[in-house]
C-alpha atoms as a PDB file:
ATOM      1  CA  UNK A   1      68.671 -11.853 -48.661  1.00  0.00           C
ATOM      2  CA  UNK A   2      68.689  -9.331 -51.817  1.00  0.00           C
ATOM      3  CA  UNK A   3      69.532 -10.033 -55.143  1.00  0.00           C
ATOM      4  CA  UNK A   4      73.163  -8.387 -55.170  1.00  0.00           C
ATOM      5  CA  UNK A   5      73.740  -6.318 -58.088  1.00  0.00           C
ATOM      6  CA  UNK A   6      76.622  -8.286 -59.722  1.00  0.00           C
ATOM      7  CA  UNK A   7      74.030 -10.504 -60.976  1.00  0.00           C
ATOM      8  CA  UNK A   8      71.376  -7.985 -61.702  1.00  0.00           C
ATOM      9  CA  UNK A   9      72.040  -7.374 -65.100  1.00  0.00           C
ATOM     10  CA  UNK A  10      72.715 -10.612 -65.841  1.00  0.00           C
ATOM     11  CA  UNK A  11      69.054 -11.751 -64.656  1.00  0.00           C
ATOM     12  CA  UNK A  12      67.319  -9.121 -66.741  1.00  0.00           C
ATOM     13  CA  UNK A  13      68.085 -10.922 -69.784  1.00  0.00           C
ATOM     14  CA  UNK A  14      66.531 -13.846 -68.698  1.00  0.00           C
ATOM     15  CA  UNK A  15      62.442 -14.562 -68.139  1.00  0.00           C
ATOM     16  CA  UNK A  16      60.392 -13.694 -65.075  1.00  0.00           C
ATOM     17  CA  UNK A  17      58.087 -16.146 -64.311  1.00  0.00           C
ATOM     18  CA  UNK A  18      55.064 -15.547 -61.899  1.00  0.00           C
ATOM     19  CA  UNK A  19      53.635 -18.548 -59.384  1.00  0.00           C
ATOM     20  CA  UNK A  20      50.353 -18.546 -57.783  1.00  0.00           C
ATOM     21  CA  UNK A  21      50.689 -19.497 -53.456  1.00  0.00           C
ATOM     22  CA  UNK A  22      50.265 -23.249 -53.872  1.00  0.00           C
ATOM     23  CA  UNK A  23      51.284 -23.527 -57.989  1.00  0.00           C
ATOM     24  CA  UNK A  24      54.562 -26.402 -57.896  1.00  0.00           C
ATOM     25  CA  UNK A  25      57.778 -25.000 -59.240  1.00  0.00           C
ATOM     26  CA  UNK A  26      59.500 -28.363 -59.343  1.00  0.00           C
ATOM     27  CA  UNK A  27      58.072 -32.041 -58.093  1.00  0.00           C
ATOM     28  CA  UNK A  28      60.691 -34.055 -55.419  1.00  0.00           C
ATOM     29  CA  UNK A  29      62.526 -36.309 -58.789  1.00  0.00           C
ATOM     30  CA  UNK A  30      62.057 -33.865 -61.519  1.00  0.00           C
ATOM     31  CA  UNK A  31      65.093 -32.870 -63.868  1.00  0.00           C
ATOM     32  CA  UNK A  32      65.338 -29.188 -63.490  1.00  0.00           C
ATOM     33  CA  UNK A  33      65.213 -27.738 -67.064  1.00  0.00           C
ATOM     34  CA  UNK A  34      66.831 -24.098 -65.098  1.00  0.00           C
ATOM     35  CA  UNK A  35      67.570 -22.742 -61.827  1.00  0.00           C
ATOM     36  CA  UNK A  36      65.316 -20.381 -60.476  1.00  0.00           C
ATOM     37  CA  UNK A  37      66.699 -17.144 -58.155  1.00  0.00           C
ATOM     38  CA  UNK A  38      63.537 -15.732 -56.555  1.00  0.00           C
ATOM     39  CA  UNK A  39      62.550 -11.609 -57.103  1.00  0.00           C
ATOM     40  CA  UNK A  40      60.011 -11.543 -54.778  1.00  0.00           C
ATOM     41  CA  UNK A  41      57.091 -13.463 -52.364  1.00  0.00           C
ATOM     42  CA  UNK A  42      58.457 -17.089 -50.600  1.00  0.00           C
ATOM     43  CA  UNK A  43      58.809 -20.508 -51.761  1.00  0.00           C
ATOM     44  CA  UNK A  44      58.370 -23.436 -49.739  1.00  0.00           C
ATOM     45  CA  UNK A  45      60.270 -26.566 -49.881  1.00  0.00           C
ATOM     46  CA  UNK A  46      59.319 -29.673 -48.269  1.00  0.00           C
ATOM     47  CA  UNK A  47      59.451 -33.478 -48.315  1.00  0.00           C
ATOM     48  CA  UNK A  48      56.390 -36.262 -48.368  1.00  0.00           C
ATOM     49  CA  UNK A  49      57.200 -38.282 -44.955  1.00  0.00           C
ATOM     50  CA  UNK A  50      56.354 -42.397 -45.629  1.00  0.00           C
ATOM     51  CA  UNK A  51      52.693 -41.900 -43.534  1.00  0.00           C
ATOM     52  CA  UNK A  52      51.995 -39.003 -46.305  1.00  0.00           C
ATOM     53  CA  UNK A  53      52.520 -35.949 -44.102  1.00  0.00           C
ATOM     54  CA  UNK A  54      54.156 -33.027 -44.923  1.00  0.00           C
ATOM     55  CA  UNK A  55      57.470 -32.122 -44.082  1.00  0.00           C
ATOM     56  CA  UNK A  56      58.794 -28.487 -44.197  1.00  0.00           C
ATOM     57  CA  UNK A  57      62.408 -28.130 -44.858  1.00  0.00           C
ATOM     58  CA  UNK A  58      62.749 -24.364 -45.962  1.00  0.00           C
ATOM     59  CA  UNK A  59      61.103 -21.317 -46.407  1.00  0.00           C
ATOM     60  CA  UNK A  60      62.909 -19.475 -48.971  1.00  0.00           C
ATOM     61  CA  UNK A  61      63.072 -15.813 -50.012  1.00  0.00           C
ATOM     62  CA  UNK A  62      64.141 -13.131 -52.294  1.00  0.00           C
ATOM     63  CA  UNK A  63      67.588 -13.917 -53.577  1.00  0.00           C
ATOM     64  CA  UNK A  64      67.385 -17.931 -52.594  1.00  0.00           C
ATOM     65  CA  UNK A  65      68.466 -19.632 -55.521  1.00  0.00           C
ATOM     66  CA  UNK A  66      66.582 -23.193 -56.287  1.00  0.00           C
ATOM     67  CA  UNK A  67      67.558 -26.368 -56.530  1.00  0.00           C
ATOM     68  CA  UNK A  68      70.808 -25.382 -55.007  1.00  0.00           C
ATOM     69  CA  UNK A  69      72.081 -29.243 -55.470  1.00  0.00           C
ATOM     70  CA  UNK A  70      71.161 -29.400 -58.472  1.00  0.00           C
ATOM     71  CA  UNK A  71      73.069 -26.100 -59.432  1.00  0.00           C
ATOM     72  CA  UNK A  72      76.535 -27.157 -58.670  1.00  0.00           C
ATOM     73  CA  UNK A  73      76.207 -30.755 -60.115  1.00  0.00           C
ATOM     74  CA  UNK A  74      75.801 -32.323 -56.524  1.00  0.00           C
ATOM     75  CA  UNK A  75      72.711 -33.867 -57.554  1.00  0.00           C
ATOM     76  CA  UNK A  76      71.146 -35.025 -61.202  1.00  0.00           C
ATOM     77  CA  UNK A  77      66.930 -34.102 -60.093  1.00  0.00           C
ATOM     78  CA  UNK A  78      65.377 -32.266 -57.748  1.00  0.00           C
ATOM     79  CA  UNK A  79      65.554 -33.302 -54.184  1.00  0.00           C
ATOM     80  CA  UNK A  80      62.252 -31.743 -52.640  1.00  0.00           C
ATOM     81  CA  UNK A  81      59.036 -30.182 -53.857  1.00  0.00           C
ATOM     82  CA  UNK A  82      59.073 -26.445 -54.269  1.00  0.00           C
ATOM     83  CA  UNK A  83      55.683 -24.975 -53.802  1.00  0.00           C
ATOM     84  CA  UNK A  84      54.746 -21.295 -54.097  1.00  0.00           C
ATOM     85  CA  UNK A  85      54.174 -20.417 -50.343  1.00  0.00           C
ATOM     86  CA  UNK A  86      52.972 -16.783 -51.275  1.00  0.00           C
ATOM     87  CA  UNK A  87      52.347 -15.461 -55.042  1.00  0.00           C
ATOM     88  CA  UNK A  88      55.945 -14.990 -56.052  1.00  0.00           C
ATOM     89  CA  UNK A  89      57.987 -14.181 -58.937  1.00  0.00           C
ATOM     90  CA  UNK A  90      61.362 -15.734 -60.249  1.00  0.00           C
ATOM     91  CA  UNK A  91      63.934 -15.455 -62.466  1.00  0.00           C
ATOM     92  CA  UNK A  92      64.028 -18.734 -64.814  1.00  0.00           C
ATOM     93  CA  UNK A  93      68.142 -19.144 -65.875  1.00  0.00           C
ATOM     94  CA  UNK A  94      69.797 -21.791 -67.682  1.00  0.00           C
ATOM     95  CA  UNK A  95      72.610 -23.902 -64.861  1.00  0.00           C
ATOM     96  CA  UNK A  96      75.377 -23.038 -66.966  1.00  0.00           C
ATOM     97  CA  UNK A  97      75.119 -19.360 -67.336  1.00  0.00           C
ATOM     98  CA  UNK A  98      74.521 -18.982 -63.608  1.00  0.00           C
ATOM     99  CA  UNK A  99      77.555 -20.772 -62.389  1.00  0.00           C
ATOM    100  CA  UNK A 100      79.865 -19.243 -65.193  1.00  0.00           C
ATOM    101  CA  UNK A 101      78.879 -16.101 -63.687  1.00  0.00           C
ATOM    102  CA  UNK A 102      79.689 -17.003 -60.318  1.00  0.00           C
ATOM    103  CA  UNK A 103      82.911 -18.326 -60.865  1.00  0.00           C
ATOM    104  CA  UNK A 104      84.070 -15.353 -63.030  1.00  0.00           C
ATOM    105  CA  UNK A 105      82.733 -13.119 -60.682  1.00  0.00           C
ATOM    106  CA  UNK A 106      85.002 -12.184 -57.645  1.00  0.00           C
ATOM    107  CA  UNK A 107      81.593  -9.869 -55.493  1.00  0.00           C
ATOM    108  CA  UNK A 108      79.271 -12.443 -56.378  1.00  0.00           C
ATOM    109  CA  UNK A 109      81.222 -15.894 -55.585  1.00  0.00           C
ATOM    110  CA  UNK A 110      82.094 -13.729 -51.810  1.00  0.00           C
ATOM    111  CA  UNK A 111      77.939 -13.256 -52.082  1.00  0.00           C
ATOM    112  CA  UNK A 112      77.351 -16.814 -52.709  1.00  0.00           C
ATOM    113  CA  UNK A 113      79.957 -18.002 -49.730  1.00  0.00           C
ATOM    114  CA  UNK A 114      78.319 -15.607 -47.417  1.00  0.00           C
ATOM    115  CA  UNK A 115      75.029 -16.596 -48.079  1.00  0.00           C
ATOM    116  CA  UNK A 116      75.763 -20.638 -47.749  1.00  0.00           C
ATOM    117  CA  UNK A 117      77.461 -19.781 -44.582  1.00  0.00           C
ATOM    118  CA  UNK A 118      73.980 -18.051 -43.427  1.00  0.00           C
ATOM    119  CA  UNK A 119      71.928 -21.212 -44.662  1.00  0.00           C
ATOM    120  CA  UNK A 120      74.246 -23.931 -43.262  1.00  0.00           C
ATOM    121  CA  UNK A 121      73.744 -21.766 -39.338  1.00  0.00           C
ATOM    122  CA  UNK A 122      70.190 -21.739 -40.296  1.00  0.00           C
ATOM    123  CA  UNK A 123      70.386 -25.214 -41.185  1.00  0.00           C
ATOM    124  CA  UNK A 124      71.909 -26.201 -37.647  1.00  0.00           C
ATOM    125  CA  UNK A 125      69.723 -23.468 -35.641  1.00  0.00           C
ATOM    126  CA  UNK A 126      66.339 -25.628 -36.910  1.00  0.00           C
ATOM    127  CA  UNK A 127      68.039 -28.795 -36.495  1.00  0.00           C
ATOM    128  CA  UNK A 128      68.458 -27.438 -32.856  1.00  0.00           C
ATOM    129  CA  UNK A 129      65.036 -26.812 -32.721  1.00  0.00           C
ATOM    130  CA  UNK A 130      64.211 -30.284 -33.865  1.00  0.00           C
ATOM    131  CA  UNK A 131      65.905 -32.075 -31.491  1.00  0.00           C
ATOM    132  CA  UNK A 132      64.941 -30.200 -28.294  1.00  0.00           C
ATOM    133  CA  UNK A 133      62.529 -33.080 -25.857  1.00  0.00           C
ATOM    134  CA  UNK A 134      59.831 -30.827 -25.274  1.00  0.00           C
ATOM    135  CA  UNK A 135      56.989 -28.957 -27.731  1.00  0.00           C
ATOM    136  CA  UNK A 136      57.832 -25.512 -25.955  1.00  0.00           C
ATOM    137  CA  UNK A 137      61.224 -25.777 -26.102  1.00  0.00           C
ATOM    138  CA  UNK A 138      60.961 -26.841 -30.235  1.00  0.00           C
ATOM    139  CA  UNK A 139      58.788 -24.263 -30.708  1.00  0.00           C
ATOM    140  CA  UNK A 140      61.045 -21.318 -29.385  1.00  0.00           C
ATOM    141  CA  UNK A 141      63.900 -22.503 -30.543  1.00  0.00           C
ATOM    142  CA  UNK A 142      61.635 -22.513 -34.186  1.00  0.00           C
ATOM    143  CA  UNK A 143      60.438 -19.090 -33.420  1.00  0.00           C
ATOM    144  CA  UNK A 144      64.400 -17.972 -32.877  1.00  0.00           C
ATOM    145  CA  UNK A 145      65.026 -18.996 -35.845  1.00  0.00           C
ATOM    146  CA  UNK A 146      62.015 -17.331 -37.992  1.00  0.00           C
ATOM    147  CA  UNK A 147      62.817 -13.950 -36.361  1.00  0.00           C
ATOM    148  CA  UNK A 148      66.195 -14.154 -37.719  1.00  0.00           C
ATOM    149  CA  UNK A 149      65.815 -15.567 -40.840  1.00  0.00           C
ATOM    150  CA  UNK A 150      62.630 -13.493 -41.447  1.00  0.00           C
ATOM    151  CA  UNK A 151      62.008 -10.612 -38.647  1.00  0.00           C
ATOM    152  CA  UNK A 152      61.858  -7.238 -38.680  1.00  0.00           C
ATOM    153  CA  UNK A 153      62.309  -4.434 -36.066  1.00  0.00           C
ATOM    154  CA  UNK A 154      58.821  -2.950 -34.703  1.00  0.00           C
ATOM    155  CA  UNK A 155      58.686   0.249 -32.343  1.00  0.00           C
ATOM    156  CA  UNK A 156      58.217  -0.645 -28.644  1.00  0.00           C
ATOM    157  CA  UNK A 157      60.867  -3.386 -28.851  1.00  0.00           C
ATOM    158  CA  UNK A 158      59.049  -6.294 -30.980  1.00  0.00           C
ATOM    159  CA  UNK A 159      60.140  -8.154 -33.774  1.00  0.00           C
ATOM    160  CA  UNK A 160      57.466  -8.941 -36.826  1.00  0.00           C
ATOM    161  CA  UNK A 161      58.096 -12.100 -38.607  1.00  0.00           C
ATOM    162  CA  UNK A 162      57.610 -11.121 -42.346  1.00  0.00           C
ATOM    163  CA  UNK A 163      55.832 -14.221 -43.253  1.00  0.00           C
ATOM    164  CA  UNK A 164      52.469 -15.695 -42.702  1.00  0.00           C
ATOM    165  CA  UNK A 165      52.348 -18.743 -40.907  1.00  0.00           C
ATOM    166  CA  UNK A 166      49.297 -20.734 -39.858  1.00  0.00           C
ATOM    167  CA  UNK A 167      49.595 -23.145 -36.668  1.00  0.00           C
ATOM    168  CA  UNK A 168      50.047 -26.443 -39.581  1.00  0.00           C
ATOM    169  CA  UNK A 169      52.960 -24.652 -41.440  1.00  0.00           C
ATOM    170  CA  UNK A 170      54.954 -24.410 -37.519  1.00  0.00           C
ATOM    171  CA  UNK A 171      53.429 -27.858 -37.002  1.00  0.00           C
ATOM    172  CA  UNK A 172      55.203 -29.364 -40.342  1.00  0.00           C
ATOM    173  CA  UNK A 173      58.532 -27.398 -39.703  1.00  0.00           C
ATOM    174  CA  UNK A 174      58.792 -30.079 -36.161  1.00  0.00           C
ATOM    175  CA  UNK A 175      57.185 -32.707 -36.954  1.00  0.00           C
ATOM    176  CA  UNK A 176      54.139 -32.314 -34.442  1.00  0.00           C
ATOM    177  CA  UNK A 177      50.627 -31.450 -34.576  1.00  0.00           C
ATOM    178  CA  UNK A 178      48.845 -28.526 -35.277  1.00  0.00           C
ATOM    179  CA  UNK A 179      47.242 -28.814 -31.580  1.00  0.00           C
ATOM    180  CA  UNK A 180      49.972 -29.136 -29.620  1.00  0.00           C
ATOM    181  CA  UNK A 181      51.506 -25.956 -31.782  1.00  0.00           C
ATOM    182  CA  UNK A 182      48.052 -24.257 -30.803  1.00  0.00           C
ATOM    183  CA  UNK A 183      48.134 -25.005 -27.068  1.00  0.00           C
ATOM    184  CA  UNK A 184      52.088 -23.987 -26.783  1.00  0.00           C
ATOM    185  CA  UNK A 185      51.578 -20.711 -28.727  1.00  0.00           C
ATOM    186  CA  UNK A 186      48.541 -19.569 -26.402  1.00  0.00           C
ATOM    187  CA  UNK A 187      51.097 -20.140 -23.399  1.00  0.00           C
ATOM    188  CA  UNK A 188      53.646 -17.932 -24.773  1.00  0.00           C
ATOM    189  CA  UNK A 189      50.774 -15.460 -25.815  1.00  0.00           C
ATOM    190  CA  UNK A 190      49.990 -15.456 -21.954  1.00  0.00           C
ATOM    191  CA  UNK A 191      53.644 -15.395 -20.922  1.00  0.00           C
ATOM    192  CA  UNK A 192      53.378 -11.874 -23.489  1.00  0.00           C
ATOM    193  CA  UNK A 193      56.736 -13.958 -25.479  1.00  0.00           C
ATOM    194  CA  UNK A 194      54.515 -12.899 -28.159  1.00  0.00           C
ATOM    195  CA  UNK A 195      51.212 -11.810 -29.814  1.00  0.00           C
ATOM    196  CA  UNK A 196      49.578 -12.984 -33.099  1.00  0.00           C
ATOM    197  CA  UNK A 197      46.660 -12.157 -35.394  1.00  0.00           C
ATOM    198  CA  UNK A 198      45.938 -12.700 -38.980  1.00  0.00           C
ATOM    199  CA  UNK A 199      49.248 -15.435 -39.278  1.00  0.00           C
ATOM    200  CA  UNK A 200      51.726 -12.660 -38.358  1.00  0.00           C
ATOM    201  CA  UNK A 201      54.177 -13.084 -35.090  1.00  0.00           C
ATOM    202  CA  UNK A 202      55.141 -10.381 -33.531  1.00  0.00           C
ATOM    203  CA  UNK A 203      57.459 -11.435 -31.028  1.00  0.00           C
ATOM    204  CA  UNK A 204      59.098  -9.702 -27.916  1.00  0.00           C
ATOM    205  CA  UNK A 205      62.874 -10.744 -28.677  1.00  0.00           C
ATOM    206  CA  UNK A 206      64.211 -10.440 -25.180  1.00  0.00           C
ATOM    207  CA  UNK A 207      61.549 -12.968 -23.413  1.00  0.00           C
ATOM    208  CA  UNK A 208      62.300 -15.352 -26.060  1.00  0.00           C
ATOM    209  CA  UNK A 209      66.240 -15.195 -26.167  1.00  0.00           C
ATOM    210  CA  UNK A 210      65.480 -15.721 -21.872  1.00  0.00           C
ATOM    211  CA  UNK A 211      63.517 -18.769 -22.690  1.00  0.00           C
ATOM    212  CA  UNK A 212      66.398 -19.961 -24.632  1.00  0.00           C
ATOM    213  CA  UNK A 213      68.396 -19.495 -21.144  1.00  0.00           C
ATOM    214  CA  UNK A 214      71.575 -18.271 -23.616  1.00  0.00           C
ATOM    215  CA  UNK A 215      72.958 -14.466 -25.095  1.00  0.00           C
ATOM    216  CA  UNK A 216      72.016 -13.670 -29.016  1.00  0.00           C
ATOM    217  CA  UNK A 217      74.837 -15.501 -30.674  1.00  0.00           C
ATOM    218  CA  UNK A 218      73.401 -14.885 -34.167  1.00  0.00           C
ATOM    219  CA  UNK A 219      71.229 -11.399 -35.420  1.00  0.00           C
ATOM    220  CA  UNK A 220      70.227 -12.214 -38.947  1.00  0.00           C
ATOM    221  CA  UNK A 221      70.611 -15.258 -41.401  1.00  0.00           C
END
């Protein structure tokens, strides 16, 4: 989602900070000294499991505003790490101008609603995903989900998922292993669900949404 221009101006007062892929923008604990609304490139956040694995809760993009508990006083620290997934850039503003400007802002608390309502389906959509008994079946419901969240209309009826994603990253978003994400994604390559090279998906959005055995309920989060 795009940075909506009630709170355009507001942002260019404040410092843009650059992140290299893999640089920490906040440890799981830490007391957030500002909020951070990202301009451009992805940031992952994610959770340490007790065995020490990773565990993928979000990819976030331009316009995601981080920590969002932290924001509106629903927690005191940070609850996840946030880890450059790409180089990115974000805007660095103090808690209390950022809400002020939300609540006094009519387009931009509407913007805000809106967008929760997206990540709370999102939320529930990889939940889904999570708790389906087989690999396949977690993996396209996963895939579902990245198309909306992050895909893009190609020529000849495909869908490009605007994000690079190697077989661990899918792995860590459902809690399985990079092999079994391997082996399931060369099926669906066979079954022409979709295609991959270099990280990107392109996937062929009618296959999928039969796999899923149900209409398209949701177009975009």
């Amino acid at each position: 989602m795009d940075i909506p221009p009630a709170i355009t101006d507001l942002l260019r007062t404040y410092s843009l900070r650059t992140f290299k892929k893999g640089q920490t923008l906040l440890f799981q604990g830490e007391v957030p000294r500002q909020a951070y609304i990202i301009s451009s490139g992805t940031v992952k956040t994610y959770n340490i499991s007790p065995l020490g694995d990773e565990q993928i809760i979000s990819i976030n993009a331009a316009g995601d505003i981080l920590p969002e508990a932290w924001l509106w006083g629903e927690a005191n620290v940070a609850y996840y790490f946030y880890e450059a997934y790409t180089d990115c850039q974000v805007y660095a503003i103090p808690r209390a101008d950022l809400t002020k400007k939300v609540e006094d802002n009519p387009e931009l608390l509407r913007h805000m609603l809106k967008r929760y309502v997206r990540l709370y389906v999102g939320t529930r959509v990889h939940i889904n995903a999570l708790e389906q008994p087989r690999s396949r079946d977690k993996l396209i419901h996963l895939l579902h989900y990245l198309t909306m969240r992050f895909g893009k209309e190609r020529r000849g009826g495909t869908t490009q998922i605007n994000l690079r994603l190697t077989h661990q990253a899918l792995a860590d978003m459902l809690g399985t292993t990079r092999e079994t994400i391997a082996t399931e994604l060369s099926r669906l390559r066979r079954e022409g669900v979709i295609d991959y090279r270099q990280q990107m998906y392109f996937i062929n959005k009618a296959k999928l949404l039969r796999l899923r055995n149900e209409d398209e309920l949701i177009t975009k989060l």
